[in-house]
N, C-alpha and C. Protein backbone atom coordinates (compact mmCIF):
# COMPACT_ATOMS: atom_id res chain seq x y z
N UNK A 1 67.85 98.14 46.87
CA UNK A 1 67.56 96.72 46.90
C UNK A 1 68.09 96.14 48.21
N UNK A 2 67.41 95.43 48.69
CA UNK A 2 67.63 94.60 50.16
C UNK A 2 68.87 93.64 49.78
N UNK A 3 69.75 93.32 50.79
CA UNK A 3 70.72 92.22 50.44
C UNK A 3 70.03 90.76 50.46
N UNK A 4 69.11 90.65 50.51
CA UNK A 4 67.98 89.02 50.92
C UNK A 4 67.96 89.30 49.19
N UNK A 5 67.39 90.51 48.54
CA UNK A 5 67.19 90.43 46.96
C UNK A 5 67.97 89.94 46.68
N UNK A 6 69.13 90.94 46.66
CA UNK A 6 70.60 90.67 46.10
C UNK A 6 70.86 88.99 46.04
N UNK A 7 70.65 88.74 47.45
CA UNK A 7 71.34 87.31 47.18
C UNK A 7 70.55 86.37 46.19
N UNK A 8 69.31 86.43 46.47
CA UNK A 8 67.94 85.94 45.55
C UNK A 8 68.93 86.22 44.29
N UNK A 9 68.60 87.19 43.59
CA UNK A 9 69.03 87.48 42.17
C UNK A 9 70.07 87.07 41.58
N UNK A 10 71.19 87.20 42.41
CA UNK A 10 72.09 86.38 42.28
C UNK A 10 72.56 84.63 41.86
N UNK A 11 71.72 84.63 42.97
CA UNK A 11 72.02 82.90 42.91
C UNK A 11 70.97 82.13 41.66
N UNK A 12 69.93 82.82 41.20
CA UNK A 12 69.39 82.68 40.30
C UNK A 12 69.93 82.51 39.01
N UNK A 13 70.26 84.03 39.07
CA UNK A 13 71.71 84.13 37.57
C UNK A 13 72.17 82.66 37.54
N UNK A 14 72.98 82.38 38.83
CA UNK A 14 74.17 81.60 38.90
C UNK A 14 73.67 79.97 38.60
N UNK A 15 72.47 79.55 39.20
CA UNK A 15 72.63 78.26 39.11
C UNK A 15 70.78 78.10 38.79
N UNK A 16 70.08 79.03 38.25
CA UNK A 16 68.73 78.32 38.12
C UNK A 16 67.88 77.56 38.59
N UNK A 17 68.07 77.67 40.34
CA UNK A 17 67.53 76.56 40.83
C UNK A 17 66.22 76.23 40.63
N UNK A 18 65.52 74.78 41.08
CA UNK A 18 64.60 74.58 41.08
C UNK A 18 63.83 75.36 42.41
N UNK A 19 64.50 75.25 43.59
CA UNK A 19 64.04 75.65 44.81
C UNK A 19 65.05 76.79 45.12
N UNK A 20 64.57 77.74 45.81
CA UNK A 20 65.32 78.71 45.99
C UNK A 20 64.75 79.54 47.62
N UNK A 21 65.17 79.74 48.88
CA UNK A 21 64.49 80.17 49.84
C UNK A 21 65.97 81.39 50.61
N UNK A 22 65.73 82.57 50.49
CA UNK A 22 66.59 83.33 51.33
C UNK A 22 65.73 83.62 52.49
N UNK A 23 66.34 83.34 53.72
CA UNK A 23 65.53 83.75 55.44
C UNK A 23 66.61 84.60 55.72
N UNK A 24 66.06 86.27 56.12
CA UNK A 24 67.03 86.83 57.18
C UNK A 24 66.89 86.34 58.72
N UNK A 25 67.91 85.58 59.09
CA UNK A 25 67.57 85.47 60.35
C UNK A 25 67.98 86.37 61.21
N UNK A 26 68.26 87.60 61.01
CA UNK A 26 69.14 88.64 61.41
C UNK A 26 68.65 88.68 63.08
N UNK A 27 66.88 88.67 62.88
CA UNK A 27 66.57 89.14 64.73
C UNK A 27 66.63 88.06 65.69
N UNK A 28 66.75 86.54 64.66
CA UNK A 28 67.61 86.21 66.05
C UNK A 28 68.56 86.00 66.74
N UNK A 29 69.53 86.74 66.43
CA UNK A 29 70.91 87.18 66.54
C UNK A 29 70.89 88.34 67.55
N UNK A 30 70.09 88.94 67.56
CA UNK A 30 69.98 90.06 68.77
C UNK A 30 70.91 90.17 69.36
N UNK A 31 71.85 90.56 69.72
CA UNK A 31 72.59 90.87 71.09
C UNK A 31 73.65 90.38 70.80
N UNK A 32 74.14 89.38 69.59
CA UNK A 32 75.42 88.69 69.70
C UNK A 32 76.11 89.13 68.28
N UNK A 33 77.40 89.26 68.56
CA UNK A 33 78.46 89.71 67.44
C UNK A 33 77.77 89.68 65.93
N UNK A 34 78.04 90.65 65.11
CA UNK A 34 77.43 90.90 64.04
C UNK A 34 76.22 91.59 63.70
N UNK A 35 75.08 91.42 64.92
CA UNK A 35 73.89 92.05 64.53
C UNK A 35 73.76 93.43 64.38
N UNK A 36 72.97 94.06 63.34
CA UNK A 36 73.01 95.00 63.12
C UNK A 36 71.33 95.27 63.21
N UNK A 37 71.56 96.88 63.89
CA UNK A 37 69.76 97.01 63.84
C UNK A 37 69.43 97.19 62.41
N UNK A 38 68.07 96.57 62.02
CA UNK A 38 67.40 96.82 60.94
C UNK A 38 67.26 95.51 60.20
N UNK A 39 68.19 94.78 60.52
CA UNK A 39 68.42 93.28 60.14
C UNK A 39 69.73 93.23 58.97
N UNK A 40 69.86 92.22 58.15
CA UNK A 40 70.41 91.78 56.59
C UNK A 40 71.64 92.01 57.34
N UNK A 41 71.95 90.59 58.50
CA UNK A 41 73.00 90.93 58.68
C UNK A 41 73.40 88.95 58.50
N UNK A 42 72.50 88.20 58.92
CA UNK A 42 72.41 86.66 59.23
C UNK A 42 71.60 86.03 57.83
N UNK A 43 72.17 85.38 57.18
CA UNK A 43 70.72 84.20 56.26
C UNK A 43 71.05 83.11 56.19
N UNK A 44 70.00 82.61 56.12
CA UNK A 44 69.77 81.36 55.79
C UNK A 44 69.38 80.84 54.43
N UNK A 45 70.56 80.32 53.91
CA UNK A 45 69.88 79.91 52.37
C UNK A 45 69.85 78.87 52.33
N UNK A 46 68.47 78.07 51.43
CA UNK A 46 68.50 76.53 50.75
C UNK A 46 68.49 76.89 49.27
N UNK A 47 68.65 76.17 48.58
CA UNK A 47 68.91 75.66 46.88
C UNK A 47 69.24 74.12 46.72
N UNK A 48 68.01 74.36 46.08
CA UNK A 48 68.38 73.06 44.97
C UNK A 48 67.85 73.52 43.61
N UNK A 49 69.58 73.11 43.16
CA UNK A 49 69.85 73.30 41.78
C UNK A 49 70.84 71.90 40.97
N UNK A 50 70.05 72.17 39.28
CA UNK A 50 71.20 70.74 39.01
C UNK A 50 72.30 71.03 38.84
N UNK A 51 72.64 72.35 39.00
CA UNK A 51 74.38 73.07 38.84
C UNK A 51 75.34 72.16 39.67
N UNK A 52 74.66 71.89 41.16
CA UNK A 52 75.44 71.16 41.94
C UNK A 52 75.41 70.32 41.46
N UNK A 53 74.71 69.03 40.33
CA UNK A 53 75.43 68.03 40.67
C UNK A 53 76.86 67.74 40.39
N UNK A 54 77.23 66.42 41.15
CA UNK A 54 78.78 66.03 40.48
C UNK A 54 79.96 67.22 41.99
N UNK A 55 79.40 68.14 42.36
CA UNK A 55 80.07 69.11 43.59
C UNK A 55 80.33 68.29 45.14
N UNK A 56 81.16 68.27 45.26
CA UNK A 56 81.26 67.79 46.83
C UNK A 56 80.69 69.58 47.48
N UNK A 57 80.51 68.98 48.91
CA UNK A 57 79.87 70.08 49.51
C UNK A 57 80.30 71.11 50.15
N UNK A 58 82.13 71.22 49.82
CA UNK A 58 82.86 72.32 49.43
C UNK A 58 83.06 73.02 48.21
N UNK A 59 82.87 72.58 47.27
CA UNK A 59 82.81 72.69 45.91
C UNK A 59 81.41 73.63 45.62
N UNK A 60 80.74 73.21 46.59
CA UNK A 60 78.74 73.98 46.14
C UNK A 60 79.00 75.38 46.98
N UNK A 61 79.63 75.23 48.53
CA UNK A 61 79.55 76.71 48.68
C UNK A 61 80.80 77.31 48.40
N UNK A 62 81.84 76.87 48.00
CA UNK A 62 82.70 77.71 47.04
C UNK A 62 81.90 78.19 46.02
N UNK A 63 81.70 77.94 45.20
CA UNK A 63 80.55 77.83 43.74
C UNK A 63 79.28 78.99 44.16
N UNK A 64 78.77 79.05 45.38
CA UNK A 64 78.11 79.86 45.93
C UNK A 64 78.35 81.35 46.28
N UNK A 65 79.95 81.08 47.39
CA UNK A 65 80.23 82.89 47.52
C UNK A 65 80.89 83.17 46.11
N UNK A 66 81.26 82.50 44.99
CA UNK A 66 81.85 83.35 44.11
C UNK A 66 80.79 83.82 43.08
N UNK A 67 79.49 83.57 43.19
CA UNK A 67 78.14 83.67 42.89
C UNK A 67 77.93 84.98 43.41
N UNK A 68 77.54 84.90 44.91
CA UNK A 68 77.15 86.20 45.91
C UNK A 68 78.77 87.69 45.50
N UNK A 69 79.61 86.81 45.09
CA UNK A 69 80.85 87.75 44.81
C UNK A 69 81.57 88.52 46.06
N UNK A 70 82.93 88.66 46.01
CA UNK A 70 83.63 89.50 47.45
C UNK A 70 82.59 90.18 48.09
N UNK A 71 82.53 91.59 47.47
CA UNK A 71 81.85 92.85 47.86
C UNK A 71 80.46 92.50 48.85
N UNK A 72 79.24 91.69 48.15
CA UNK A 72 78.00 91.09 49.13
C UNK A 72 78.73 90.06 50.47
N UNK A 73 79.88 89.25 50.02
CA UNK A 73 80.05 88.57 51.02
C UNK A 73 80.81 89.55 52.13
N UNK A 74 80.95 89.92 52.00
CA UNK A 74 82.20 91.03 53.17
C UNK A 74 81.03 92.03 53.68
N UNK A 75 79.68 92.42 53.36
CA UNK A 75 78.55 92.92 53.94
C UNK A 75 77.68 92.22 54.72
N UNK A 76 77.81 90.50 54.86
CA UNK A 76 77.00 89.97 55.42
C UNK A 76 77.79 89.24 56.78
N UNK A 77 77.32 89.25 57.59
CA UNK A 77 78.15 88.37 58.79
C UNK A 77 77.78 86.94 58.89
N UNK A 78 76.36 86.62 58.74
CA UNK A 78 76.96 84.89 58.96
C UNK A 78 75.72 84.82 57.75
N UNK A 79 76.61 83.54 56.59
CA UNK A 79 75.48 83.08 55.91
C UNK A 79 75.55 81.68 55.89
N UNK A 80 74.07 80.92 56.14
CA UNK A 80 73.98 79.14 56.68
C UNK A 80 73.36 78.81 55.34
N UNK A 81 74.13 77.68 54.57
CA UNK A 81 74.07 77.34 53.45
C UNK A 81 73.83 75.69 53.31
N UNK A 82 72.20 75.81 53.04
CA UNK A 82 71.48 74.06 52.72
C UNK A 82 71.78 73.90 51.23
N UNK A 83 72.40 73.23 50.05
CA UNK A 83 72.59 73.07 49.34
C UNK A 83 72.42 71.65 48.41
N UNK A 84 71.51 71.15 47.66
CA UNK A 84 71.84 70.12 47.12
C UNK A 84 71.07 69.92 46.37
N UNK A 85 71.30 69.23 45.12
CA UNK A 85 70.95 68.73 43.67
C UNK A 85 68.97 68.84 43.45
């Protein structure tokens, strides 16, 4: 399974969103710290879910990596997180 699944499946479990979009942006990272050939190294996630409401917007991506869990987060180098209700 790809880590773009992983995270998909995951965050599903976790909060049911209405909207849900994982982007590897891995290739355009090319050349700078973290990239790895093949990609699933960069994403970009949006969600909207009603889990967040009532979350300040530390509270949603706390709520998020303990979703994705240690192990996926310590495999990915940068993840950009759009989040809201």
């Amino acid at each position: 399974m790809s880590k773009a699944q992983d995270i998909e499946d995951r965050l599903k479990a976790a909060f049911a969103p209405r909207e849900l979009e994982v982007v590897d942006d891995s290739e355009r990272h090319r050349g700078h710290a973290g990239f790895q050939e093949g990609g699933e190294s960069h994403y970009n996630v949006r969600i909207r879910a009603q889990a967040f409401k009532g979350m300040n917007r530390l509270a949603r991506h706390r709520a998020v990596h303990a979703a994705l869990g240690p192990e996926l987060i310590a495999r990915i180098h940068a993840l950009a997180l759009d989040l809201d209700v």
